[in-house]
ModelCIF file with pLDDT and N, C-alpha, C, O atoms, coordinates in Angstrom:
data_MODEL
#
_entry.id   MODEL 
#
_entity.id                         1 
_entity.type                       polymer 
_entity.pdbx_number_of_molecules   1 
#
_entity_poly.entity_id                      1 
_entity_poly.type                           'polypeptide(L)' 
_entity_poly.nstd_linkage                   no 
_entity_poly.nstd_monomer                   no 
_entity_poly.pdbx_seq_one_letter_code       
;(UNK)(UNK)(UNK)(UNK)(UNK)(UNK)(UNK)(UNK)(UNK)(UNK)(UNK)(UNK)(UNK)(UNK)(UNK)(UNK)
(UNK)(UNK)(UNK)(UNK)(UNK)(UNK)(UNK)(UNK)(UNK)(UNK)(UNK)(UNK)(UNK)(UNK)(UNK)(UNK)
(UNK)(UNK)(UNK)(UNK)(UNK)(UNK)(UNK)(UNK)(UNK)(UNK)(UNK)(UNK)(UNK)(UNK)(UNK)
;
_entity_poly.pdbx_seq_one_letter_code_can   XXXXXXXXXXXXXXXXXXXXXXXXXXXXXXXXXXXXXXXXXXXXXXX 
_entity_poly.pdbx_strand_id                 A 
#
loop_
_entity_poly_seq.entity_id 
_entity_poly_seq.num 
_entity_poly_seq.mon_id 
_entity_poly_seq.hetero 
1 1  UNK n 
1 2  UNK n 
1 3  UNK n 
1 4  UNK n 
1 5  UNK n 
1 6  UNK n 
1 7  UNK n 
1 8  UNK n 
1 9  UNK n 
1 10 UNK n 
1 11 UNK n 
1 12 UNK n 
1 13 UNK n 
1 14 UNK n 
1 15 UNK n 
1 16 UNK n 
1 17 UNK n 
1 18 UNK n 
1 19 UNK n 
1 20 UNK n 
1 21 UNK n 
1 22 UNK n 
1 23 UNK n 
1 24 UNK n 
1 25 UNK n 
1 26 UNK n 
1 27 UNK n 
1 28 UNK n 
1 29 UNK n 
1 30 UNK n 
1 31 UNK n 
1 32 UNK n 
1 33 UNK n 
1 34 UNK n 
1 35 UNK n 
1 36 UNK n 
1 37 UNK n 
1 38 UNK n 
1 39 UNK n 
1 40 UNK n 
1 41 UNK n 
1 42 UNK n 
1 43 UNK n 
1 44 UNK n 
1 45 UNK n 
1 46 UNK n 
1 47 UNK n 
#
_struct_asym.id          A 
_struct_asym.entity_id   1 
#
loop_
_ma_qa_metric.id 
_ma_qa_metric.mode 
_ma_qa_metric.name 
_ma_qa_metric.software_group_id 
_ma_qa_metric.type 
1 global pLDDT . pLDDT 
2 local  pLDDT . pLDDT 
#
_ma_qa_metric_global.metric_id      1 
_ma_qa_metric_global.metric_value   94.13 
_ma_qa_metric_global.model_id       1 
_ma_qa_metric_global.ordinal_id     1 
#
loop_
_ma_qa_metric_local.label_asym_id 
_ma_qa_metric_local.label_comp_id 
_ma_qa_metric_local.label_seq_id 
_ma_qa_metric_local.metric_id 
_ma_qa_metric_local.metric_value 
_ma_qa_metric_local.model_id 
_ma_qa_metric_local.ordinal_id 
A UNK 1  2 94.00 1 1  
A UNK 2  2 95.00 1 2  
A UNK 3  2 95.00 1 3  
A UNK 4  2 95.00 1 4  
A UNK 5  2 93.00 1 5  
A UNK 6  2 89.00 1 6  
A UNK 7  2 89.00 1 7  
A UNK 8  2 92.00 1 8  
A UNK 9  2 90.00 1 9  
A UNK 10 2 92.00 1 10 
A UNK 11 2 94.00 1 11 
A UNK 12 2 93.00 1 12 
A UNK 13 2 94.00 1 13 
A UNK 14 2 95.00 1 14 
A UNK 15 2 96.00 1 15 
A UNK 16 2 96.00 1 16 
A UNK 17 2 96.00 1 17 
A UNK 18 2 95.00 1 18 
A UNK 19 2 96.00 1 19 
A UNK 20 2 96.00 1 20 
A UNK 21 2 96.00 1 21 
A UNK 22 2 96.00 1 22 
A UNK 23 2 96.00 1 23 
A UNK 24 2 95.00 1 24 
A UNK 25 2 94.00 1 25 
A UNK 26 2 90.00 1 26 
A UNK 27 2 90.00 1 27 
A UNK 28 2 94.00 1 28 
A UNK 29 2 93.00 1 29 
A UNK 30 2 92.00 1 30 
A UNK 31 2 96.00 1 31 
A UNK 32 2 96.00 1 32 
A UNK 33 2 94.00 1 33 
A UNK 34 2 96.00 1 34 
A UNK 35 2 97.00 1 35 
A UNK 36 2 96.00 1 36 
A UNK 37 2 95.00 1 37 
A UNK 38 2 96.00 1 38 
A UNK 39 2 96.00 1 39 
A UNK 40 2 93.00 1 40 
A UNK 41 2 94.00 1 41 
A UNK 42 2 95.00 1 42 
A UNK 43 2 94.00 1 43 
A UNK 44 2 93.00 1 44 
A UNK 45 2 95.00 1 45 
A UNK 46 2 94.00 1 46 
A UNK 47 2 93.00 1 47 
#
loop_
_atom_site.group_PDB 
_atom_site.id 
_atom_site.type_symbol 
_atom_site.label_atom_id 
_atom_site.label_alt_id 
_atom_site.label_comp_id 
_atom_site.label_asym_id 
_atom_site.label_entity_id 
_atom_site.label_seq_id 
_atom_site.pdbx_PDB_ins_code 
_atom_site.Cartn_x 
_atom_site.Cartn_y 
_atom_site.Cartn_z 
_atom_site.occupancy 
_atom_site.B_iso_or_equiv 
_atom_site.pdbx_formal_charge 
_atom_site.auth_seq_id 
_atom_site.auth_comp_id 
_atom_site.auth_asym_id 
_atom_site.auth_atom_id 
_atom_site.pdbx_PDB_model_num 
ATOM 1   N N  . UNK A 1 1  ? 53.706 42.435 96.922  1.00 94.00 ? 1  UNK A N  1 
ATOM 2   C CA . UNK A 1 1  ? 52.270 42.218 97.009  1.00 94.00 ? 1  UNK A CA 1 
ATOM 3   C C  . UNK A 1 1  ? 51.445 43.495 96.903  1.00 94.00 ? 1  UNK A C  1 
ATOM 4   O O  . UNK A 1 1  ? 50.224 43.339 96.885  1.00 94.00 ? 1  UNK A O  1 
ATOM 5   N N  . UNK A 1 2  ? 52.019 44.973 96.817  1.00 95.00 ? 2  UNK A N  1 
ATOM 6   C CA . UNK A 1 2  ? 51.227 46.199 97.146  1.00 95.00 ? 2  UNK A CA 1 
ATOM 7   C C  . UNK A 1 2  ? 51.738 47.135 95.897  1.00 95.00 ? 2  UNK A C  1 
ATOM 8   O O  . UNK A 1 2  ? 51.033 48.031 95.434  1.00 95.00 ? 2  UNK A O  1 
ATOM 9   N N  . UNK A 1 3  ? 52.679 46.907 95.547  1.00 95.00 ? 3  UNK A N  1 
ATOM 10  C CA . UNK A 1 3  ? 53.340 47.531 94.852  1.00 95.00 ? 3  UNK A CA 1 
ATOM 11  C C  . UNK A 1 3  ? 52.961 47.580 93.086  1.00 95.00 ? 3  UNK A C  1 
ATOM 12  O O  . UNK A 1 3  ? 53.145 46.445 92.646  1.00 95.00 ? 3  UNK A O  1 
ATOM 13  N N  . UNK A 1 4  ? 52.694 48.134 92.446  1.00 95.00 ? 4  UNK A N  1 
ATOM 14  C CA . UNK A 1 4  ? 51.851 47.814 91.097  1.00 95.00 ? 4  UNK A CA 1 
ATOM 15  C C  . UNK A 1 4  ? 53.052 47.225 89.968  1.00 95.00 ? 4  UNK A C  1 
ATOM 16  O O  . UNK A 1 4  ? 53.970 48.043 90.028  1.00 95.00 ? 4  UNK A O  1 
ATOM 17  N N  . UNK A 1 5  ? 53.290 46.491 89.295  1.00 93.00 ? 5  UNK A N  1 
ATOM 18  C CA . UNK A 1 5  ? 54.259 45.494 88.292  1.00 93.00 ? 5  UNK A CA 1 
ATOM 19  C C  . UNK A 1 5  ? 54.039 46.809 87.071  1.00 93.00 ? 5  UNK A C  1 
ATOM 20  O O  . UNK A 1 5  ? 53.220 47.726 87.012  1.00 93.00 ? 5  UNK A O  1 
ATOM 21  N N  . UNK A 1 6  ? 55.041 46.449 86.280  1.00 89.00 ? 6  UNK A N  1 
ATOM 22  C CA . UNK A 1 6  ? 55.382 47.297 85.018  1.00 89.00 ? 6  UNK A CA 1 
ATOM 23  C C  . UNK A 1 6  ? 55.019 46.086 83.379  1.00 89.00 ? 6  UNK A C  1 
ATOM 24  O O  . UNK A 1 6  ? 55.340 46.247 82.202  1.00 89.00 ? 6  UNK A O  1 
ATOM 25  N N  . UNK A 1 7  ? 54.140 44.799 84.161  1.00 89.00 ? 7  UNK A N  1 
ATOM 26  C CA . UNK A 1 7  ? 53.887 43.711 83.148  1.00 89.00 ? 7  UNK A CA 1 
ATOM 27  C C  . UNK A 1 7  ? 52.128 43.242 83.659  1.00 89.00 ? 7  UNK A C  1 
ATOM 28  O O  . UNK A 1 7  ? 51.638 43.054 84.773  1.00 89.00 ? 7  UNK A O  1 
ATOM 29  N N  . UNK A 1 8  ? 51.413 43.165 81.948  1.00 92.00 ? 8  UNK A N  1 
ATOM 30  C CA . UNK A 1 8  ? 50.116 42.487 82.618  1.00 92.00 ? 8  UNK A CA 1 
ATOM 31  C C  . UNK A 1 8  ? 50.632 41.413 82.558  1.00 92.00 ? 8  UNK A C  1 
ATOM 32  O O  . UNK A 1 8  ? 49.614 40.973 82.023  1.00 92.00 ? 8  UNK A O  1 
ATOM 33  N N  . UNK A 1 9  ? 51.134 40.734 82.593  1.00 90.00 ? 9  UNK A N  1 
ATOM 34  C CA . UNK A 1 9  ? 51.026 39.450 82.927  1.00 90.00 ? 9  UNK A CA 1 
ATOM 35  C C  . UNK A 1 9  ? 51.099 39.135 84.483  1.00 90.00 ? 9  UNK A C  1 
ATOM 36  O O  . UNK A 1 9  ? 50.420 38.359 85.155  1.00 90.00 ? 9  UNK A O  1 
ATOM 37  N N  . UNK A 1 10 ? 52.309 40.122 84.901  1.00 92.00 ? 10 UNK A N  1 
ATOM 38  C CA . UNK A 1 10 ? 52.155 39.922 86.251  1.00 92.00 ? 10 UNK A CA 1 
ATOM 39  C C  . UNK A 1 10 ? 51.404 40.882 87.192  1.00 92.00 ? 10 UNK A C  1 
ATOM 40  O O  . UNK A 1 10 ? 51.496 40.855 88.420  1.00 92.00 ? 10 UNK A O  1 
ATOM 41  N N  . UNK A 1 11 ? 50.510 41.890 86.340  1.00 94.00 ? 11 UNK A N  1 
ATOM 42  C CA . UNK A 1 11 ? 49.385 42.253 87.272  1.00 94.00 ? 11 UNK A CA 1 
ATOM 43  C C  . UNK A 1 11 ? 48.589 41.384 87.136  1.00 94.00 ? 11 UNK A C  1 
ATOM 44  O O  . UNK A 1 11 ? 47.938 41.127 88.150  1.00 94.00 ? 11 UNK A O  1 
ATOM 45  N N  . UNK A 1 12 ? 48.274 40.540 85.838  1.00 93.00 ? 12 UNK A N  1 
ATOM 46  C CA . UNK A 1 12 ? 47.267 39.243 85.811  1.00 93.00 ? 12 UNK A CA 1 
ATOM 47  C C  . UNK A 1 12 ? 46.978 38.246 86.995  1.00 93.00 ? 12 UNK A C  1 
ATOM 48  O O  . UNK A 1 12 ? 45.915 37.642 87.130  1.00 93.00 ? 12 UNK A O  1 
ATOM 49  N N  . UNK A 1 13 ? 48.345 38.130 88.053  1.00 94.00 ? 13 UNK A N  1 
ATOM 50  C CA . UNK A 1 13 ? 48.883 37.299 89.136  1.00 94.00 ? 13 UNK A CA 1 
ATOM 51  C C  . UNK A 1 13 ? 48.202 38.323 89.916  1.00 94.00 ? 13 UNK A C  1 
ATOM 52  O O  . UNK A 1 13 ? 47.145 37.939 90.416  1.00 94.00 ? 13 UNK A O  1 
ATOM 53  N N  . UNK A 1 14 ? 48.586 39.705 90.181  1.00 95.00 ? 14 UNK A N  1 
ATOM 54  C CA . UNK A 1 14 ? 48.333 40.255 91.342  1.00 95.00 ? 14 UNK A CA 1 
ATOM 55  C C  . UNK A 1 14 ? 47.614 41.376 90.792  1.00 95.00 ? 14 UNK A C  1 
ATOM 56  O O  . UNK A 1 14 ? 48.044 42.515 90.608  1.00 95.00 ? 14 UNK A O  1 
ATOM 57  N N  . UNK A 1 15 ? 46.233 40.823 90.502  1.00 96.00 ? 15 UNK A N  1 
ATOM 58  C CA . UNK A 1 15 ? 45.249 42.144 89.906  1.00 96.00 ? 15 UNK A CA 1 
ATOM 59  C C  . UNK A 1 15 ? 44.698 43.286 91.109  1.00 96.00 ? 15 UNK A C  1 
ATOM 60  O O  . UNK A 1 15 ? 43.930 44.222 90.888  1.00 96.00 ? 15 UNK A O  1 
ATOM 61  N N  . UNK A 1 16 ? 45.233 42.975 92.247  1.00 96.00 ? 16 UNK A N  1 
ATOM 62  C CA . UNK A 1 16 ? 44.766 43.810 93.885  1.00 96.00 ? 16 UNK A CA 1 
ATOM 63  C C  . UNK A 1 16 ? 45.986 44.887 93.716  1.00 96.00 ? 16 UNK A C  1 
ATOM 64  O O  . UNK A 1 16 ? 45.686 46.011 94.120  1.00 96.00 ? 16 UNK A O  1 
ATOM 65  N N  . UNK A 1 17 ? 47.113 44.765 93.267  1.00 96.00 ? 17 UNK A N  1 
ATOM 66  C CA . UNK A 1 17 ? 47.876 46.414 93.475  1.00 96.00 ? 17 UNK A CA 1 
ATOM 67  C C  . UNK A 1 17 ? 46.971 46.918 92.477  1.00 96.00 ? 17 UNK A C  1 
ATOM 68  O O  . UNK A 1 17 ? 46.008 47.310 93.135  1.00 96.00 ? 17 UNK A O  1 
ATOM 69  N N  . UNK A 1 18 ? 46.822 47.053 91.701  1.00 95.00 ? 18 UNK A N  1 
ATOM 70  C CA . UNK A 1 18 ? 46.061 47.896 90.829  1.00 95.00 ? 18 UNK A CA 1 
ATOM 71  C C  . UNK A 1 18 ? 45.388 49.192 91.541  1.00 95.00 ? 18 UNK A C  1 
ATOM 72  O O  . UNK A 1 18 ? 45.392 50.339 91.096  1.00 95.00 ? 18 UNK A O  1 
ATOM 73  N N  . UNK A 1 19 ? 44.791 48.717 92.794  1.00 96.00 ? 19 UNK A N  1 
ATOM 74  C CA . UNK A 1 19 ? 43.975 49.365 93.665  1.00 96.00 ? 19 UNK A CA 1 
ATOM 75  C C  . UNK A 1 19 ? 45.347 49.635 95.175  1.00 96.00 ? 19 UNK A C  1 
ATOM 76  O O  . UNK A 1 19 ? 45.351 50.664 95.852  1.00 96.00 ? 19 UNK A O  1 
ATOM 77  N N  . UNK A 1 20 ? 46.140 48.716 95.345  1.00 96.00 ? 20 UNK A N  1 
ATOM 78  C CA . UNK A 1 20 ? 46.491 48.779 96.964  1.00 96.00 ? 20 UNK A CA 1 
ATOM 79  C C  . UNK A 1 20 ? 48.088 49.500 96.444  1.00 96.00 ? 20 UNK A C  1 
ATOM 80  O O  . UNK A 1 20 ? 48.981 49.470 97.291  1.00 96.00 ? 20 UNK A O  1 
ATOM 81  N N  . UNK A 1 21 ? 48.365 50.046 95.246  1.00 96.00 ? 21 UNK A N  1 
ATOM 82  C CA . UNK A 1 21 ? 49.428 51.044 95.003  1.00 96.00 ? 21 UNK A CA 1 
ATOM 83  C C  . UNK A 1 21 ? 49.338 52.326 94.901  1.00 96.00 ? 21 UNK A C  1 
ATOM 84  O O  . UNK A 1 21 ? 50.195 53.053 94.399  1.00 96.00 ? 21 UNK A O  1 
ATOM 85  N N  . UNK A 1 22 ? 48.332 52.658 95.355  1.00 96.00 ? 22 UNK A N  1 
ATOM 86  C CA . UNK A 1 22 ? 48.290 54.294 95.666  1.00 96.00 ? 22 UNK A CA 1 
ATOM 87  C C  . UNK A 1 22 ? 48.173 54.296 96.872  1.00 96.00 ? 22 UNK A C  1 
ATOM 88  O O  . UNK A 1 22 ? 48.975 55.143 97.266  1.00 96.00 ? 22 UNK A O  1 
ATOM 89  N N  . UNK A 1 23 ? 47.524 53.749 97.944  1.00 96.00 ? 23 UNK A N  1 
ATOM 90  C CA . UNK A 1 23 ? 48.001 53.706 99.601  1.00 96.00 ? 23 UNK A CA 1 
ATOM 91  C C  . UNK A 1 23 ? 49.322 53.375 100.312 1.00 96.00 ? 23 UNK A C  1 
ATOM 92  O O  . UNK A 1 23 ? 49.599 53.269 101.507 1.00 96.00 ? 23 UNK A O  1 
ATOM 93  N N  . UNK A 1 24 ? 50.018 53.253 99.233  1.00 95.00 ? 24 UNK A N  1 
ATOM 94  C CA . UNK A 1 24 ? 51.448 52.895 99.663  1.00 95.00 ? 24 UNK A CA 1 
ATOM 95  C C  . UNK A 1 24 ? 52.475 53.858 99.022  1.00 95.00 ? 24 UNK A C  1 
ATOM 96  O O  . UNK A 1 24 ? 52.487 53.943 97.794  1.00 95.00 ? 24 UNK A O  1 
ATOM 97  N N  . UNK A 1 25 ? 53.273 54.535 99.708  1.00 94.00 ? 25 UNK A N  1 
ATOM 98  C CA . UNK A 1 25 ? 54.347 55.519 99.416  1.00 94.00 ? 25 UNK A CA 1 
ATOM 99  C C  . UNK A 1 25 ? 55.959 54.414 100.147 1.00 94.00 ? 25 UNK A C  1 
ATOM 100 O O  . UNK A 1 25 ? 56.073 53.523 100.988 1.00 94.00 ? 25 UNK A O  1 
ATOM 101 N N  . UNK A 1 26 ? 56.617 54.931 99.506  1.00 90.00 ? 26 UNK A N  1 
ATOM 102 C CA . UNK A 1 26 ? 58.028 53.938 99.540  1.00 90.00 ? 26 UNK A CA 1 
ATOM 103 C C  . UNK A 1 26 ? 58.819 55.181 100.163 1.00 90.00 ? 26 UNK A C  1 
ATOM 104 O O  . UNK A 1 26 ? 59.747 54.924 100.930 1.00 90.00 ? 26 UNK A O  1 
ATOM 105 N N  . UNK A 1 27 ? 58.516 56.471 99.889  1.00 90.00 ? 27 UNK A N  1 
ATOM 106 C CA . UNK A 1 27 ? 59.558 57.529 100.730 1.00 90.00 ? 27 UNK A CA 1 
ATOM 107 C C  . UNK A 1 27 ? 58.877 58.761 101.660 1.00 90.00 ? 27 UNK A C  1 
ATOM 108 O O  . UNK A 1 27 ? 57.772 59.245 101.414 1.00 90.00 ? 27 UNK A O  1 
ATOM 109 N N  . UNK A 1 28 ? 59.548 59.082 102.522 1.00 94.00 ? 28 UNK A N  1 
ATOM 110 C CA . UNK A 1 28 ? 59.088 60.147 103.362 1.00 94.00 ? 28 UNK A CA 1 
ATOM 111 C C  . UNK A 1 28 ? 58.504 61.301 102.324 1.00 94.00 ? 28 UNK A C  1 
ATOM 112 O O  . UNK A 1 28 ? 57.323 61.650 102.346 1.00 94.00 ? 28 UNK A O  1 
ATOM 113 N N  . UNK A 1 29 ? 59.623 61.917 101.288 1.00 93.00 ? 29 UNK A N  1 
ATOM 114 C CA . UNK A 1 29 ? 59.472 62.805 100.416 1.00 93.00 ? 29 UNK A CA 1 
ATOM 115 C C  . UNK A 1 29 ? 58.127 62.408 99.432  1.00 93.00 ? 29 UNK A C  1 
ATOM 116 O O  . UNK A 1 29 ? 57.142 63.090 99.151  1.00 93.00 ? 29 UNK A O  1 
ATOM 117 N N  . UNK A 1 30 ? 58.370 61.503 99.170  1.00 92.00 ? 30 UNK A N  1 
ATOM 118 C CA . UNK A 1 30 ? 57.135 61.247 98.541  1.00 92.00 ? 30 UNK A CA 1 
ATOM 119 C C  . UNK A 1 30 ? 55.928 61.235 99.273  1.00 92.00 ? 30 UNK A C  1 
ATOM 120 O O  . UNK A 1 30 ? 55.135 62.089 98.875  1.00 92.00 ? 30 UNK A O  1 
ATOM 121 N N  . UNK A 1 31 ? 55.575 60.616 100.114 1.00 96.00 ? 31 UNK A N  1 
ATOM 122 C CA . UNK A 1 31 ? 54.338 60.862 100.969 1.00 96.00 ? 31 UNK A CA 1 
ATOM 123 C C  . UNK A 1 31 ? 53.825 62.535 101.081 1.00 96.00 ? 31 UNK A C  1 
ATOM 124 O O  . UNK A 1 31 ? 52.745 62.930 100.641 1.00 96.00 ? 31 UNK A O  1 
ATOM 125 N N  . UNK A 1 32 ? 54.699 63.283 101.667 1.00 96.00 ? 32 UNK A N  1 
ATOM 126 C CA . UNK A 1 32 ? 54.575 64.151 102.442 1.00 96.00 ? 32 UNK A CA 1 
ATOM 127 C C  . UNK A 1 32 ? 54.362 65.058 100.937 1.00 96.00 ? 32 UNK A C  1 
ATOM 128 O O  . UNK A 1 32 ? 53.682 66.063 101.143 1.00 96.00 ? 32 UNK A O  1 
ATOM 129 N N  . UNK A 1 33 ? 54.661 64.955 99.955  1.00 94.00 ? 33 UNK A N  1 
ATOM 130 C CA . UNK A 1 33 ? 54.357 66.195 99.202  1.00 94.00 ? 33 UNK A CA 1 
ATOM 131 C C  . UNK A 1 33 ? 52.875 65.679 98.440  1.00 94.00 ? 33 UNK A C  1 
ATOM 132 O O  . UNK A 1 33 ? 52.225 66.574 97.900  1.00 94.00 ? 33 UNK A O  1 
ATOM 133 N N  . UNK A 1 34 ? 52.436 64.547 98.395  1.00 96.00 ? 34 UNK A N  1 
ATOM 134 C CA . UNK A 1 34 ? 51.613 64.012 97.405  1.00 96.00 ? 34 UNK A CA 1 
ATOM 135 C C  . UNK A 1 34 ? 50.395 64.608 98.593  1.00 96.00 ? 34 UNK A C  1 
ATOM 136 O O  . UNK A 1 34 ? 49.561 65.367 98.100  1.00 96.00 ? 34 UNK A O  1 
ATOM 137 N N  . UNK A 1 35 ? 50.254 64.319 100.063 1.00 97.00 ? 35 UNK A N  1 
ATOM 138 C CA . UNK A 1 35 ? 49.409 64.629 101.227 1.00 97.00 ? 35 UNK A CA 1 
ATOM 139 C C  . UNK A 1 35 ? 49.531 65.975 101.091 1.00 97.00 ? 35 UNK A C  1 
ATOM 140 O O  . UNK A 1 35 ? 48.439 66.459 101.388 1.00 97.00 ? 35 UNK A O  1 
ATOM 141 N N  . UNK A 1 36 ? 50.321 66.846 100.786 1.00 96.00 ? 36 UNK A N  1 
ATOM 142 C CA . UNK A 1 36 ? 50.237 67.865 101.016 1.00 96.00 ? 36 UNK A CA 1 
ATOM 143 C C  . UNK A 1 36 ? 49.126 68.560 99.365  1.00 96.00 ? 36 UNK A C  1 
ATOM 144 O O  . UNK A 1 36 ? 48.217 69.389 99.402  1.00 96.00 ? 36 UNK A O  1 
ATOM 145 N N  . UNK A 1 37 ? 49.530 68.029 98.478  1.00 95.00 ? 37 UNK A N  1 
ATOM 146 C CA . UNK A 1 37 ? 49.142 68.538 97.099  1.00 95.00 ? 37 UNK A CA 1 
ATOM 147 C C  . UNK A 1 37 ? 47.171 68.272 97.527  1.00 95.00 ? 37 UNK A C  1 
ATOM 148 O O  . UNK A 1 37 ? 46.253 69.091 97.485  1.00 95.00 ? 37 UNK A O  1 
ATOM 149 N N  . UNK A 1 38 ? 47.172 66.725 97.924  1.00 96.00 ? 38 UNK A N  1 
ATOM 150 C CA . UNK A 1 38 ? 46.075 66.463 98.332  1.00 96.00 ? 38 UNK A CA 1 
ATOM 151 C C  . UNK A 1 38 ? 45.028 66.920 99.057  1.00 96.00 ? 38 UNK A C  1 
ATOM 152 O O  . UNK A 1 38 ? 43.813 66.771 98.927  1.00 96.00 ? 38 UNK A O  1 
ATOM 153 N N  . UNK A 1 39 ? 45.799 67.590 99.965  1.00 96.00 ? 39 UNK A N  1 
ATOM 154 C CA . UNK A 1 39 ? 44.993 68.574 101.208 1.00 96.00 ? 39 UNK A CA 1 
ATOM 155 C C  . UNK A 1 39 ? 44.562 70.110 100.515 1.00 96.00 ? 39 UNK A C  1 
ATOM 156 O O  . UNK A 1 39 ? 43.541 70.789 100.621 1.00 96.00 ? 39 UNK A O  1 
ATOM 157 N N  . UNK A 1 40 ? 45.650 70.278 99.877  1.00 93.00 ? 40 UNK A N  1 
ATOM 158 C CA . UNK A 1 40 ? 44.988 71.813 99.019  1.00 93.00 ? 40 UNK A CA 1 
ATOM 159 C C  . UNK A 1 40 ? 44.190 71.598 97.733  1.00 93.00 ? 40 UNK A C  1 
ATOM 160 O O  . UNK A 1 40 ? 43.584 72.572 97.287  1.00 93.00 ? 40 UNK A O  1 
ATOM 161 N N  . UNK A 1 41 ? 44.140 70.724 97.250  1.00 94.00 ? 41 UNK A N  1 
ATOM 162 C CA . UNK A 1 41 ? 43.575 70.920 95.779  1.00 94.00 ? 41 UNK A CA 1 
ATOM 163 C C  . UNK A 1 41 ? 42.156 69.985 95.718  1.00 94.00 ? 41 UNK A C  1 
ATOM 164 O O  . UNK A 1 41 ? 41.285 70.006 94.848  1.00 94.00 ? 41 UNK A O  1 
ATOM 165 N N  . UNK A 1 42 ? 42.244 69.035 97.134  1.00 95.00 ? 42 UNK A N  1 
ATOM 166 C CA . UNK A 1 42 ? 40.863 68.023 97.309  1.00 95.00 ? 42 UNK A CA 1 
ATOM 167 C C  . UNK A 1 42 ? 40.113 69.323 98.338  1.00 95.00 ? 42 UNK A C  1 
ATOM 168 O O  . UNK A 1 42 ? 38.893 69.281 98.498  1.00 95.00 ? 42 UNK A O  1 
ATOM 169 N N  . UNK A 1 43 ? 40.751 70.191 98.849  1.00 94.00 ? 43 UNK A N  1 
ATOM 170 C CA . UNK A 1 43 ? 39.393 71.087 99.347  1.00 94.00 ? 43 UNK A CA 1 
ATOM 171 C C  . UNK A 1 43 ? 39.195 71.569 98.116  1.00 94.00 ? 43 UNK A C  1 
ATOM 172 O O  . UNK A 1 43 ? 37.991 71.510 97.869  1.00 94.00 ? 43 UNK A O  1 
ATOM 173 N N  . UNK A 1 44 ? 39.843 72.045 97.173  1.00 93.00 ? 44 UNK A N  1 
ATOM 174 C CA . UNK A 1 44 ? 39.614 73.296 95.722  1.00 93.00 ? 44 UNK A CA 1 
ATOM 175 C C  . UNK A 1 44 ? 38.804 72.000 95.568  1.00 93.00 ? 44 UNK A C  1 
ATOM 176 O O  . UNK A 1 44 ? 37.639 72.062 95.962  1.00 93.00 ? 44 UNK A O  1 
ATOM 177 N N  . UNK A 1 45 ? 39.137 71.100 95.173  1.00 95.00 ? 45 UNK A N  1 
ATOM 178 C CA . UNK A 1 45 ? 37.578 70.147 94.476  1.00 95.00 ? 45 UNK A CA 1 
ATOM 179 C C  . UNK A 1 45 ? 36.206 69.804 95.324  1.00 95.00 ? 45 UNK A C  1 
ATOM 180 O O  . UNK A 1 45 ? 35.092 69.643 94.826  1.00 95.00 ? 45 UNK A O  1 
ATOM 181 N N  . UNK A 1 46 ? 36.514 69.736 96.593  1.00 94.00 ? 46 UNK A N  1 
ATOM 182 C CA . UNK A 1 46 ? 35.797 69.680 97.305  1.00 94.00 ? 46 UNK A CA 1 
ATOM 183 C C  . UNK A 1 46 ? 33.962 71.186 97.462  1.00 94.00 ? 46 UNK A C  1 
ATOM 184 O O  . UNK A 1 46 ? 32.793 71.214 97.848  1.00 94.00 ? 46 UNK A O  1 
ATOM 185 N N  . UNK A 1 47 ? 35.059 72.100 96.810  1.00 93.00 ? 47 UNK A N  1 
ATOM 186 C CA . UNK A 1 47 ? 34.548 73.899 96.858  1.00 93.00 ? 47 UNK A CA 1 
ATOM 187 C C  . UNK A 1 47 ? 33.573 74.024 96.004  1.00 93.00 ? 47 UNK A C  1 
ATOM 188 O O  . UNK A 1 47 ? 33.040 75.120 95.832  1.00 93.00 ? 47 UNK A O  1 
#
């Protein structure tokens, strides 16, 4: 239900991951480096 499909047809069914698959991380490693990239480069955009 969160997870974004690799078919429109079946994002056609579930047009809401589109939006609710970037708030969702599936691994520790993954979270933690994407938050981290985020925290340094959204202040540089932020600047």
């Amino acid at each position: 239900q969160l997870a974004l499909p690799g078919s429109l047809y079946t994002l056609g069914s579930r047009p809401w991951t589109l939006f609710t698959y970037m708030w969702y991380h599936n691994d520790l490693g993954h979270l933690v480096v994407n938050m981290l990239l985020l925290y340094i480069f959204g202040r540089l955009f932020l600047t």
